[in-house]
C-alpha atoms as a PDB file:
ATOM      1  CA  UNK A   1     221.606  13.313 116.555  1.00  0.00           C
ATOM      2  CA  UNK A   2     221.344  16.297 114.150  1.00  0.00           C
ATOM      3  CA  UNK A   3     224.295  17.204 112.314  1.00  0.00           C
ATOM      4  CA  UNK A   4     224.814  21.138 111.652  1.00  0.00           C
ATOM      5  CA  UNK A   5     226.609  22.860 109.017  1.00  0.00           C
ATOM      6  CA  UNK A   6     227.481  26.251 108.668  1.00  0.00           C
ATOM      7  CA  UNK A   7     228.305  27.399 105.256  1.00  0.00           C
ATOM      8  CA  UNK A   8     228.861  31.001 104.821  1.00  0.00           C
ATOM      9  CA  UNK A   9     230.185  33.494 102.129  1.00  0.00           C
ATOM     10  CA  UNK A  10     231.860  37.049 102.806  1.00  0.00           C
ATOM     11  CA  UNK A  11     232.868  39.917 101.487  1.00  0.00           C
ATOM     12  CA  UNK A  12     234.483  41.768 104.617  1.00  0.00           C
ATOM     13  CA  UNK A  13     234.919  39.392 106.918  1.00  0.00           C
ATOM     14  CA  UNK A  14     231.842  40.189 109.167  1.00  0.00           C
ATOM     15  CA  UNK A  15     230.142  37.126 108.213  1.00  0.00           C
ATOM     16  CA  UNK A  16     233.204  35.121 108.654  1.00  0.00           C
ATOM     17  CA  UNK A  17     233.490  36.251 112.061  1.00  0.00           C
ATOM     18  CA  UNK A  18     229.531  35.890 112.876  1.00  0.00           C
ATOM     19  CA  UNK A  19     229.804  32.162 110.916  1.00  0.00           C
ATOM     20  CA  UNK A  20     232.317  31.008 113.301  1.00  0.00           C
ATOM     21  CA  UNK A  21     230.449  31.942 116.615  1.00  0.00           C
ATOM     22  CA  UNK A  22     227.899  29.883 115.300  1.00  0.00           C
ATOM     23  CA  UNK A  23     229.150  27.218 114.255  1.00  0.00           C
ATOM     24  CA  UNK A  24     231.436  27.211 117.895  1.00  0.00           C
ATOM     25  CA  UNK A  25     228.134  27.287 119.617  1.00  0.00           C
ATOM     26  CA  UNK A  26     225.909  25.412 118.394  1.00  0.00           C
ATOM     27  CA  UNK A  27     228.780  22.671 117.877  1.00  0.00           C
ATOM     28  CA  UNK A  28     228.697  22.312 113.890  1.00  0.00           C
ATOM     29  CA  UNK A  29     231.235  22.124 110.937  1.00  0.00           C
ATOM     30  CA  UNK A  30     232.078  25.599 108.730  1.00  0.00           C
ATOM     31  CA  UNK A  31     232.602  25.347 105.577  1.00  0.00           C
ATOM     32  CA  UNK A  32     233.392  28.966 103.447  1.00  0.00           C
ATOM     33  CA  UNK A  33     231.787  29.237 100.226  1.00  0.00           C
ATOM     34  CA  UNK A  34     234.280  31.176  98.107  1.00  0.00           C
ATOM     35  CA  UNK A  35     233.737  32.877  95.196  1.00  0.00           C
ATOM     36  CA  UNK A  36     236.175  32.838  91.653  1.00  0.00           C
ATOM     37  CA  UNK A  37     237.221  35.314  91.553  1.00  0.00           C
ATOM     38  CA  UNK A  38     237.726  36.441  95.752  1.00  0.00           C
ATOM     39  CA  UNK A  39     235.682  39.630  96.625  1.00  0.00           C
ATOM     40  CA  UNK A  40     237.485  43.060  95.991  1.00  0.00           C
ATOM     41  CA  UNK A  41     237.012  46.175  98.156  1.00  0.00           C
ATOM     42  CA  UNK A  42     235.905  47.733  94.771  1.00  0.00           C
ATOM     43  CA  UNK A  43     233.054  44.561  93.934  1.00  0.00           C
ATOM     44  CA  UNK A  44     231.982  45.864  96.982  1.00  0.00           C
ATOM     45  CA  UNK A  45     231.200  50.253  95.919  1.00  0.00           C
ATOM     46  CA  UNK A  46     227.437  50.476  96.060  1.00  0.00           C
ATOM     47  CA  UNK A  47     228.257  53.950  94.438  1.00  0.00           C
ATOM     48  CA  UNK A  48     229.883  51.900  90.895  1.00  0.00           C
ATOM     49  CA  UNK A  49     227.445  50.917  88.778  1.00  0.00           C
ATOM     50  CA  UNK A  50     229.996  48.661  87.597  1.00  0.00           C
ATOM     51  CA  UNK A  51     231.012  47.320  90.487  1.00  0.00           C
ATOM     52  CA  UNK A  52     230.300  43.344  90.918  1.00  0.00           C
ATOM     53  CA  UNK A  53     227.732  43.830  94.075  1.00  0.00           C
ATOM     54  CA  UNK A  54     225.579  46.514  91.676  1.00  0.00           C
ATOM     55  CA  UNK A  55     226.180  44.206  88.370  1.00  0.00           C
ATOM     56  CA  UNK A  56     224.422  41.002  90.460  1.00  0.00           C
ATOM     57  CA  UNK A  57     222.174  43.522  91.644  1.00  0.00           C
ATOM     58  CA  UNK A  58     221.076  44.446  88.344  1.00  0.00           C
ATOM     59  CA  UNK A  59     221.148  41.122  86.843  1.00  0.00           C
ATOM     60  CA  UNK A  60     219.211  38.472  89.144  1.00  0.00           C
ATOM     61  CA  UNK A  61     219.642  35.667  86.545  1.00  0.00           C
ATOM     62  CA  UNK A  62     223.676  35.874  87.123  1.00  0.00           C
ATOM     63  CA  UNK A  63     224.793  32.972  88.756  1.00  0.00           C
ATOM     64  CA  UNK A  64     228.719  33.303  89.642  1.00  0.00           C
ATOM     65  CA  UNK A  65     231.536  31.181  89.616  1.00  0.00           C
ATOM     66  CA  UNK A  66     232.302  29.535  92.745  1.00  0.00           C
ATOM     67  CA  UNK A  67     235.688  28.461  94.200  1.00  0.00           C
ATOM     68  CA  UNK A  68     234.306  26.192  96.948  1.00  0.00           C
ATOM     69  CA  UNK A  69     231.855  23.836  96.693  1.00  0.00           C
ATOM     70  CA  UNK A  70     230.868  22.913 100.340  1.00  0.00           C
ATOM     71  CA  UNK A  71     229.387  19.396 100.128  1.00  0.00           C
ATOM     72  CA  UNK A  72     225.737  19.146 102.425  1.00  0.00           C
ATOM     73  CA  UNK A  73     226.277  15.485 102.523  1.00  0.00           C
ATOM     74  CA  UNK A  74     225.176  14.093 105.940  1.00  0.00           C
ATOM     75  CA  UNK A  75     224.115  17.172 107.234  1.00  0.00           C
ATOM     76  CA  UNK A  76     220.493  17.651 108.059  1.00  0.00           C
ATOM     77  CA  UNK A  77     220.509  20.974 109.764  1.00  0.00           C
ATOM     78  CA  UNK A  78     221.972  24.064 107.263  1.00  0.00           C
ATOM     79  CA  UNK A  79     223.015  27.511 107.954  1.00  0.00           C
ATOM     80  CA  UNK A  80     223.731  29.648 105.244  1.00  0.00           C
ATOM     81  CA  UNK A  81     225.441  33.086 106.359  1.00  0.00           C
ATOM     82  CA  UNK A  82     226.199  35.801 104.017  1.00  0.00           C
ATOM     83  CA  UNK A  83     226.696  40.042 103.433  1.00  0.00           C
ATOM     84  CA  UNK A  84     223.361  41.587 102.337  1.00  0.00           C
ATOM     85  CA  UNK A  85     223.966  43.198  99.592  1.00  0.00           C
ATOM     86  CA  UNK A  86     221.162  45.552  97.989  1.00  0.00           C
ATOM     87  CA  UNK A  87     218.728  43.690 100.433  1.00  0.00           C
ATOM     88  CA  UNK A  88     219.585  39.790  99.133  1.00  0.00           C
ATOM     89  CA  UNK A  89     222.824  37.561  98.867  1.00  0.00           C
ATOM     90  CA  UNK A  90     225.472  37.332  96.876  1.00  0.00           C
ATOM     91  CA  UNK A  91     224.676  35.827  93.791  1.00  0.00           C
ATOM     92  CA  UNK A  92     227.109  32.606  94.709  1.00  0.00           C
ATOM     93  CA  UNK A  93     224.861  31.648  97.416  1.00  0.00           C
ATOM     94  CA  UNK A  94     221.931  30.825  94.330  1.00  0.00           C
ATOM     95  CA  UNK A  95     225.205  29.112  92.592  1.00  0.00           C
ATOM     96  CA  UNK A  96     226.011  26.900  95.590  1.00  0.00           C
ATOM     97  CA  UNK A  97     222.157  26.455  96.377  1.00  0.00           C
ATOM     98  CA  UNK A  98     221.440  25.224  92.840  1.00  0.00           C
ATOM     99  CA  UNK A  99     224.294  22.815  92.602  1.00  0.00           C
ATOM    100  CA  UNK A 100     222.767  20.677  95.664  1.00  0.00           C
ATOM    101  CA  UNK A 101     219.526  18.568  96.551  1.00  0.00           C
ATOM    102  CA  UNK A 102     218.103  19.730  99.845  1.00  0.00           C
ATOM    103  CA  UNK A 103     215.563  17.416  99.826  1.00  0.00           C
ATOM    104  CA  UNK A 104     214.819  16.131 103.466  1.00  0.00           C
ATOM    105  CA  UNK A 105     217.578  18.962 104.872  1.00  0.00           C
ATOM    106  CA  UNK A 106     216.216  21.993 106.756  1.00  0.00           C
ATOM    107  CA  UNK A 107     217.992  25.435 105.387  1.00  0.00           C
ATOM    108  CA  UNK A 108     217.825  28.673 107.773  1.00  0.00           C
ATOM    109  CA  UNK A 109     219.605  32.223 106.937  1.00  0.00           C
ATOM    110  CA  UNK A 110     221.964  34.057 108.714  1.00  0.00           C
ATOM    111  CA  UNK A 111     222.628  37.870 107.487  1.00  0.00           C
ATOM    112  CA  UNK A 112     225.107  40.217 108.250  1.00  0.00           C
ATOM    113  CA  UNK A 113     224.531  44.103 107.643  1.00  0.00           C
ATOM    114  CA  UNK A 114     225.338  47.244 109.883  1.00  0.00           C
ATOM    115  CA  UNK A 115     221.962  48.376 109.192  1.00  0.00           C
ATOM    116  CA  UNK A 116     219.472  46.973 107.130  1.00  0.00           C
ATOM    117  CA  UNK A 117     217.295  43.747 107.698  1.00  0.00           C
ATOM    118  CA  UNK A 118     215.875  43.318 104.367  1.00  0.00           C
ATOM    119  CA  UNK A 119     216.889  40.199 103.401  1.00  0.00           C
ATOM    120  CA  UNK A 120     217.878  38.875 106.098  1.00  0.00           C
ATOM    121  CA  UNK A 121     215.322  36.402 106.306  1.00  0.00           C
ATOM    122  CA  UNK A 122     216.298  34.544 103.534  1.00  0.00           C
ATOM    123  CA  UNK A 123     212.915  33.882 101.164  1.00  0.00           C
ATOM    124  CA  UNK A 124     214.368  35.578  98.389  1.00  0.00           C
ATOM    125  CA  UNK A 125     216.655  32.233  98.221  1.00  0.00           C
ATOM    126  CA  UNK A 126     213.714  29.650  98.742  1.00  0.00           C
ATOM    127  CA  UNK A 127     213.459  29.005  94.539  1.00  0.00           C
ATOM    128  CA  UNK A 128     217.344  27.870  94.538  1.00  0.00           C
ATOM    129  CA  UNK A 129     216.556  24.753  97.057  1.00  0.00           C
ATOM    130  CA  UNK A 130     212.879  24.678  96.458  1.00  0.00           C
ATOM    131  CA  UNK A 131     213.208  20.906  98.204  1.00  0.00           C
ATOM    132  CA  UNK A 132     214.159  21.932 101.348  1.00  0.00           C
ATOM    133  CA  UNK A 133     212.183  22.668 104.509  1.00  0.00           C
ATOM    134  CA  UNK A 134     212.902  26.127 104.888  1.00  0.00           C
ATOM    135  CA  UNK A 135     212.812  28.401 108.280  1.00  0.00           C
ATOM    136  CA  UNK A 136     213.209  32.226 108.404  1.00  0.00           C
ATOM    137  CA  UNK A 137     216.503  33.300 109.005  1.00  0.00           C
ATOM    138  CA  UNK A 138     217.628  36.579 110.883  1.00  0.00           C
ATOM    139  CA  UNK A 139     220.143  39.862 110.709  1.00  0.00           C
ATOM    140  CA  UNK A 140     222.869  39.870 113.042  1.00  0.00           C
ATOM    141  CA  UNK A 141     225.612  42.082 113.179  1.00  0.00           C
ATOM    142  CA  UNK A 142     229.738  41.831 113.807  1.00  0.00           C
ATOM    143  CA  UNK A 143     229.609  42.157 116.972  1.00  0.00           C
ATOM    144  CA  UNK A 144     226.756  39.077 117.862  1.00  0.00           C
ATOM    145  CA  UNK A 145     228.283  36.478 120.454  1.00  0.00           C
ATOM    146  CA  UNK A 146     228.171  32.784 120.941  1.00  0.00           C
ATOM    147  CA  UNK A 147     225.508  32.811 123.333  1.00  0.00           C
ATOM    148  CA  UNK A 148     223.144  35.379 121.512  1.00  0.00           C
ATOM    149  CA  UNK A 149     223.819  33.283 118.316  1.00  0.00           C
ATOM    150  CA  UNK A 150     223.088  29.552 120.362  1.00  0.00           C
ATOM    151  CA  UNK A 151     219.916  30.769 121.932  1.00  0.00           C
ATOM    152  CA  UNK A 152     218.678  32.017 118.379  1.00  0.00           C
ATOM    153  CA  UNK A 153     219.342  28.506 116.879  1.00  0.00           C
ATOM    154  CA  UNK A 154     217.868  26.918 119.631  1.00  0.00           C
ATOM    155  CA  UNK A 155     215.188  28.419 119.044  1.00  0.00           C
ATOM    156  CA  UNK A 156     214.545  27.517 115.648  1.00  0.00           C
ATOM    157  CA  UNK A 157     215.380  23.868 116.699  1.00  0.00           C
END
């Protein structure tokens, strides 16, 4: 039997809330990747140059601090959920990604944006766990439910 993890990072919430319909339906564990230090309403003003979503924008080498570590052991099937933010992740995904060996474990995105699908798929992300067996991921917003969320990892099976 395959065992499924859902590890997910989030800025508002959303993906929270989209990370635990998934992992509810498709029966696997959750495990938050938190960042050190927690997201801020203002790391998240597109409009502040300064802000921490436009300085990991600007700087694609960063690799952030992380609070959480979620461990992959044992797990075989991986979904990684988390905000798109200027079209990619947030930086900590690369730092969790990069502290792990994939090898033999099959990694598939998750996304959450209002609006944009850029991203979403996840191949931006494929040179942080370049020994895993990677399939496309997908955009989904808030409002996605268990059974829209089971029949897309079902079929991706």
């Amino acid at each position: 039997m395959t065992k499924q993890l859902v590890a997910y990072i989030t800025g508002t919430g959303n993906t929270r809330q989209v990370a635990e319909h998934l992992a509810a339906a498709i029966g696997a564990d959750l495990q938050e990747i938190v960042p050190n230090p927690p997201f801020t309403g203002a790391d998240l003003d597109w409009t502040n140059p300064n802000s921490r979503s436009s300085r990991q924008h600007a700087n694609r080498s960063m690799r952030p601090a992380i609070a959480t570590n979620p461990s992959i052991n044992g797990y075989d099937k991986i979904f990684v959920g988390y905000p798109l933010w200027w079209d990619t992740a947030p930086r900590e995904v690369r730092t969790w990604l990069e502290s792990h060996d994939f090898a033999g474990k099959t990694i598939t995105t998750f996304a959450t944006s209002s609006s944009s699908t850029r991203g979403a798929l996840g191949t931006q992300l494929h040179d942080s766990a370049p020994n895993a067996h990677w399939v496309d991921g997908r955009r989904f917003d808030v409002h996605a439910n268990e059974a829209e969320l089971k029949a897309w990892a079902d079929s991706i099976a």
